[in-house]
C-alpha atoms as a PDB file:
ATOM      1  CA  UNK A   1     -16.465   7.809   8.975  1.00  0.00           C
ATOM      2  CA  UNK A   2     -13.489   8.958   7.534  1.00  0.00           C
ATOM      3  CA  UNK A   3     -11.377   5.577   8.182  1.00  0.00           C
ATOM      4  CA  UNK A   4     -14.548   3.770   5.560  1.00  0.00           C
ATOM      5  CA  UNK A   5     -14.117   6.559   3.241  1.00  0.00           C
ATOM      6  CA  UNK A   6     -10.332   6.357   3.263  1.00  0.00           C
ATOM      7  CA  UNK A   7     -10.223   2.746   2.847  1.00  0.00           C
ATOM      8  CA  UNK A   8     -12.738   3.222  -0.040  1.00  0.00           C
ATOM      9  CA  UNK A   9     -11.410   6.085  -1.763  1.00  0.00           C
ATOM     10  CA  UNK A  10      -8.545   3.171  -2.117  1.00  0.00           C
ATOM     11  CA  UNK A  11     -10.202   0.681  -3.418  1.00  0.00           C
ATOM     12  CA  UNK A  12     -11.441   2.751  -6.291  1.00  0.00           C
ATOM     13  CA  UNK A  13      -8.326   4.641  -7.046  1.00  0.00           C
ATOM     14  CA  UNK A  14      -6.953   0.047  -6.840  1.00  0.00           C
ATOM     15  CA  UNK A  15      -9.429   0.047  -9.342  1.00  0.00           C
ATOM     16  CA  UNK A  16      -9.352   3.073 -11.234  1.00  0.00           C
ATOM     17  CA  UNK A  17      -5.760   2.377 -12.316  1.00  0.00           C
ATOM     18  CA  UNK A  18      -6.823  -1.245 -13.130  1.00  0.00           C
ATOM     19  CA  UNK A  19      -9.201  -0.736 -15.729  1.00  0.00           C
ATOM     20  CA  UNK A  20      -7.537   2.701 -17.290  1.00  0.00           C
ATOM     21  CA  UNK A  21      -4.334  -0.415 -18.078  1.00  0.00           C
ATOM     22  CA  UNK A  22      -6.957  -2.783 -19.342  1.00  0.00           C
ATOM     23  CA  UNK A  23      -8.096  -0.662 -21.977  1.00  0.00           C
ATOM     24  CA  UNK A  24      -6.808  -0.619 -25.521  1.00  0.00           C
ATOM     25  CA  UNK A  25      -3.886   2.014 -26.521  1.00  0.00           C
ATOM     26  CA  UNK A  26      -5.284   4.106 -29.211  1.00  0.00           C
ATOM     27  CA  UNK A  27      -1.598   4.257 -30.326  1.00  0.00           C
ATOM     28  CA  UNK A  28       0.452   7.514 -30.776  1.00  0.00           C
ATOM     29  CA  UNK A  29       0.841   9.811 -27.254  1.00  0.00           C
ATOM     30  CA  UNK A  30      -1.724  12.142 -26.587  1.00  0.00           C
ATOM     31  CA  UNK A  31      -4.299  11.209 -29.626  1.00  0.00           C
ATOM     32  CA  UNK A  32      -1.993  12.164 -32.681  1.00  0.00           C
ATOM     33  CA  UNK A  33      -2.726   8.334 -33.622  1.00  0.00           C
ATOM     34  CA  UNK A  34      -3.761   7.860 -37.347  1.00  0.00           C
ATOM     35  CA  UNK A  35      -7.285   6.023 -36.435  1.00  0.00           C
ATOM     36  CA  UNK A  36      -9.539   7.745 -38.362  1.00  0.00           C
ATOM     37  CA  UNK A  37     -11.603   7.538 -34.960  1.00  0.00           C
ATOM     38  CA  UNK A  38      -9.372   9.221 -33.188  1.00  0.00           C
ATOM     39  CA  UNK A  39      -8.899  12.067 -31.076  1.00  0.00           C
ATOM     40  CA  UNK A  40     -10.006  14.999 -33.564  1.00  0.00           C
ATOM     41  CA  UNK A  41     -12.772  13.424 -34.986  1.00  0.00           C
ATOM     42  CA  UNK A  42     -15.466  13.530 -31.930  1.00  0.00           C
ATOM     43  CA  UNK A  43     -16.582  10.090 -32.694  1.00  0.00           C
ATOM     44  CA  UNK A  44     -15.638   8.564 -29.800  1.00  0.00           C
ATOM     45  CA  UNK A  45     -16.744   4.512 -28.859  1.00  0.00           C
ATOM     46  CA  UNK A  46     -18.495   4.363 -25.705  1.00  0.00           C
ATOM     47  CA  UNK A  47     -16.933   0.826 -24.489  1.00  0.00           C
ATOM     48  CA  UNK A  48     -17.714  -0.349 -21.272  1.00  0.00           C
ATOM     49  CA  UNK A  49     -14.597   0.519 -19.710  1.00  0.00           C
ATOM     50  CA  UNK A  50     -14.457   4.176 -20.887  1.00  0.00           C
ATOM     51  CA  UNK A  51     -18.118   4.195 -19.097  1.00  0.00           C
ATOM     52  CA  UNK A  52     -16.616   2.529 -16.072  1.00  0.00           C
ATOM     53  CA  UNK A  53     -13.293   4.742 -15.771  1.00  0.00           C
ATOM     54  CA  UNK A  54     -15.458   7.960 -16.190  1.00  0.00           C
ATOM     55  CA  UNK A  55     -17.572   6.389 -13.153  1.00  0.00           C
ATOM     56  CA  UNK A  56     -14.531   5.859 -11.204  1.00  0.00           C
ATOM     57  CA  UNK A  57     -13.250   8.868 -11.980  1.00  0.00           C
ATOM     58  CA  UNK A  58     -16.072  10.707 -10.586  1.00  0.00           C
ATOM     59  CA  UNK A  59     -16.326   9.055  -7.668  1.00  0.00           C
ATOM     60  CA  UNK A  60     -12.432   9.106  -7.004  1.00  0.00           C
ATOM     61  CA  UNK A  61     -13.004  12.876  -7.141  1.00  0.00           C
ATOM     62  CA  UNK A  62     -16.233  13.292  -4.790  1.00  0.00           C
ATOM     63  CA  UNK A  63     -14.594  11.232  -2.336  1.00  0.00           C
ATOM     64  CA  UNK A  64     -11.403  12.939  -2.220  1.00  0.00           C
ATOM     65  CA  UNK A  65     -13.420  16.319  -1.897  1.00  0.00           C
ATOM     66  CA  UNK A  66     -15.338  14.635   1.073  1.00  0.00           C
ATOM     67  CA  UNK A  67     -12.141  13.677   2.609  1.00  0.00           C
ATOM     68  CA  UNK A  68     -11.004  17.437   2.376  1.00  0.00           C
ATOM     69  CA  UNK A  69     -14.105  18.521   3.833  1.00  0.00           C
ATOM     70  CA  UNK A  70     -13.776  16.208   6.733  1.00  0.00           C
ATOM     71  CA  UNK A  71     -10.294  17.041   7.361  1.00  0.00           C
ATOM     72  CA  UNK A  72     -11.115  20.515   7.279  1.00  0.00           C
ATOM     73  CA  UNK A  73     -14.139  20.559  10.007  1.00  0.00           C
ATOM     74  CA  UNK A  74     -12.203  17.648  11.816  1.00  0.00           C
ATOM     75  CA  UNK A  75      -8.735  18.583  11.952  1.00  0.00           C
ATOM     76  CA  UNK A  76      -6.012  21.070  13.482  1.00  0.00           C
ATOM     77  CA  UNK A  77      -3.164  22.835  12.717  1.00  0.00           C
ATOM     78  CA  UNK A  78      -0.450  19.913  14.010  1.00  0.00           C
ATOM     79  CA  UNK A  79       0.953  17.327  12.072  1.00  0.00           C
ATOM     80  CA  UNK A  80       0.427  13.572  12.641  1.00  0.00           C
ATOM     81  CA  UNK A  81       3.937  13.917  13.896  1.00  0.00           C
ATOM     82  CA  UNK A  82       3.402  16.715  16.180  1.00  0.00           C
ATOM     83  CA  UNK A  83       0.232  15.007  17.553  1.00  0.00           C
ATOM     84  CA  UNK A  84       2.159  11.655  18.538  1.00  0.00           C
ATOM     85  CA  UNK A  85       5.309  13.779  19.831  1.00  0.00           C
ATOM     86  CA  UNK A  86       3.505  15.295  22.196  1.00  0.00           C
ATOM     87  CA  UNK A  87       1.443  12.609  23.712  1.00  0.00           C
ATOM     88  CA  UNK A  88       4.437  10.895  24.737  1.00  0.00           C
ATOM     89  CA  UNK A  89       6.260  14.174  26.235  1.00  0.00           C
ATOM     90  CA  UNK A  90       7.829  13.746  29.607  1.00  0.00           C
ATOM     91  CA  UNK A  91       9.837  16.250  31.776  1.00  0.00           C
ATOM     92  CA  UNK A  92      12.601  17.939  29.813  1.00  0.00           C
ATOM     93  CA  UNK A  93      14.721  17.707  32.955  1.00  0.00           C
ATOM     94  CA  UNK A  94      14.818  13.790  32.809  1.00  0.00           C
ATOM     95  CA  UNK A  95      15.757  13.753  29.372  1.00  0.00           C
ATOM     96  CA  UNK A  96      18.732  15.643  29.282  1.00  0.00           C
ATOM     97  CA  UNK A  97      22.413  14.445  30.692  1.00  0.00           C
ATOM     98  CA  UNK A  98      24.102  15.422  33.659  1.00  0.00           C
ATOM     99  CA  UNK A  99      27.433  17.052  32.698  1.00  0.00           C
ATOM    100  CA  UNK A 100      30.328  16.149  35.196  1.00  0.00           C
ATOM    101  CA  UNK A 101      31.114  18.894  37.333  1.00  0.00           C
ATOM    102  CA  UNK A 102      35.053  20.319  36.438  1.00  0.00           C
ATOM    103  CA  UNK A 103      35.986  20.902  39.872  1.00  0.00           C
ATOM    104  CA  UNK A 104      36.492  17.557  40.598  1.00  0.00           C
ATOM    105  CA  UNK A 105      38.953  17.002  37.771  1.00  0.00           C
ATOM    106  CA  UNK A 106      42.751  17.349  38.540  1.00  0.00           C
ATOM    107  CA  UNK A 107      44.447  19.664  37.102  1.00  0.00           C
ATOM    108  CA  UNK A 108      48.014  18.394  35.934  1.00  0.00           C
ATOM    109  CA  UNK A 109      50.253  19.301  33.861  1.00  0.00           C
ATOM    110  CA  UNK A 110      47.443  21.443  32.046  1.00  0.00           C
ATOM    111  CA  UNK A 111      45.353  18.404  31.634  1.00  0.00           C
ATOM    112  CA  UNK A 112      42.200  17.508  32.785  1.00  0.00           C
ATOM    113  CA  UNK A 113      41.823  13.604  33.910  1.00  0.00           C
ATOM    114  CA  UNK A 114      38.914  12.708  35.789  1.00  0.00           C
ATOM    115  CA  UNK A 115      39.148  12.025  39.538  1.00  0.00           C
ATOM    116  CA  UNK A 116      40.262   8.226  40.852  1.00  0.00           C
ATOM    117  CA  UNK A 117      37.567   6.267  42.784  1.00  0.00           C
END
């Protein structure tokens, strides 16, 4: 369930971001364009694509809060990371290296050189 609306919830945001670059600049950052229909007036054209990115939008967001919810009743307290790590844990005592024992170095001259074969 949450693998369809992952995979979704990319599609649309694929999407989302497609048609909010195919629409037409209203020129000047944040509405302080010179269009007499611009950002102050309240007469605003309702285009198809404003309709379409406000339906996007709203389903970018209910999907995202679904994915929260799911995670929430779904998951733990470990990271992906933690989760693999410890699936693939094995003795600690195979894993570390066997240090050489020092009595079987000679002792020469005040240096250590390991032992002939």
């Amino acid at each position: 369930m949450s693998n369809v609306l992952l995979i979704s919830h990319l599609i649309i945001t694929v999407f989302l971001i497609l048609v909010v670059l195919f629409q037409r600049s209203e020129g000047g950052g944040l509405g302080m364009g010179s269009d007499s229909q611009g950002f102050g007036t309240g007469a605003k054209s309702a285009n198809p694509l404003s309709k379409l990115t406000w339906i996007l939008t709203g389903l970018f967001f209910l999907i995202a809060i679904l994915l929260t919810i799911l995670s929430i009743n779904n998951g733990s307290n470990e990271s992906v990371f933690e989760d693999s790590s410890s699936s693939n844990q094995t003795d600690k005592k195979d894993l570390t290296p066997e240090l050489p024992e020092l009595k079987k170095f000679k002792s020469s001259d005040g240096v250590l050189t390991p032992p002939s074969e």
